[in-house]
Protein backbone atom coordinates (compact mmCIF):
# COMPACT_ATOMS: atom_id res chain seq x y z
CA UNK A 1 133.75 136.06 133.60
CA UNK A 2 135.25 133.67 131.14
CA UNK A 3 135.36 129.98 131.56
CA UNK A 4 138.48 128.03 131.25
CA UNK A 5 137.17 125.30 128.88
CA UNK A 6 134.03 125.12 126.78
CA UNK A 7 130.74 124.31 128.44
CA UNK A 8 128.64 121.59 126.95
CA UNK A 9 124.91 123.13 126.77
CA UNK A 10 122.00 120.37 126.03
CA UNK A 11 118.86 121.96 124.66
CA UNK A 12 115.77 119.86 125.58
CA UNK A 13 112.56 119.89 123.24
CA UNK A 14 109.43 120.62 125.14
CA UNK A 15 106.33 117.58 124.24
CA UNK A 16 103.23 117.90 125.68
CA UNK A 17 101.66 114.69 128.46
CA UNK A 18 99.72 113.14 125.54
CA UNK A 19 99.29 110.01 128.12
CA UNK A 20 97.65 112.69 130.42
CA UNK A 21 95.23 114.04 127.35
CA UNK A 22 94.30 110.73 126.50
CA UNK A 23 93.46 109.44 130.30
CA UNK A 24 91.05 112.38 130.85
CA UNK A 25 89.48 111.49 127.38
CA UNK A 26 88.88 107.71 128.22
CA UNK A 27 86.71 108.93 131.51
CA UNK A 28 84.96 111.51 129.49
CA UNK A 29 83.66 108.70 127.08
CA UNK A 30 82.96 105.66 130.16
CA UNK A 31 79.76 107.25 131.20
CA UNK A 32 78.60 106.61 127.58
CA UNK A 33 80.18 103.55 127.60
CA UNK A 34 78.08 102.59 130.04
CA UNK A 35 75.05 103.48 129.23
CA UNK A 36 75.40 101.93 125.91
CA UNK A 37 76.28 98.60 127.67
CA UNK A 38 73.28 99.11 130.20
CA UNK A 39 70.80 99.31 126.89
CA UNK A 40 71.80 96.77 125.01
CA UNK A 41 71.97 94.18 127.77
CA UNK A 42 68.96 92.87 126.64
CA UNK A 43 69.93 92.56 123.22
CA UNK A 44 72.90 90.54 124.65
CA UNK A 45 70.64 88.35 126.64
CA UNK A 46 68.62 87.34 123.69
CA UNK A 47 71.76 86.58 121.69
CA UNK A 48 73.41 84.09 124.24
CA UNK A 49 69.92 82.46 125.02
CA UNK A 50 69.48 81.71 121.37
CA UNK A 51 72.89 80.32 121.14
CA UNK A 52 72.09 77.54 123.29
């Protein structure tokens, strides 16, 4: 089979989800997040009560 006039091919270039990566890092690292917040609350507490 041969085609009357030339075909136009478009080659596409494959990229991994890097968004995707990324997301599923961020709630890997929130449960440290938060426990790092939860332990130095009272460090924070201090800090605002001596700024007034």
């Amino acid at each position: 089979m041969k085609a009357a006039a030339p075909l136009a091919l478009t080659f596409y270039h494959y990229q991994p989800d890097t968004t995707l990566a990324e997301e599923k890092r961020l709630k890997a690292l929130m449960p440290l997040a938060k426990a790092f917040d939860i332990i130095t609350f009272p460090i924070q507490l201090i800090m605002v009560g001596g700024a007034n």
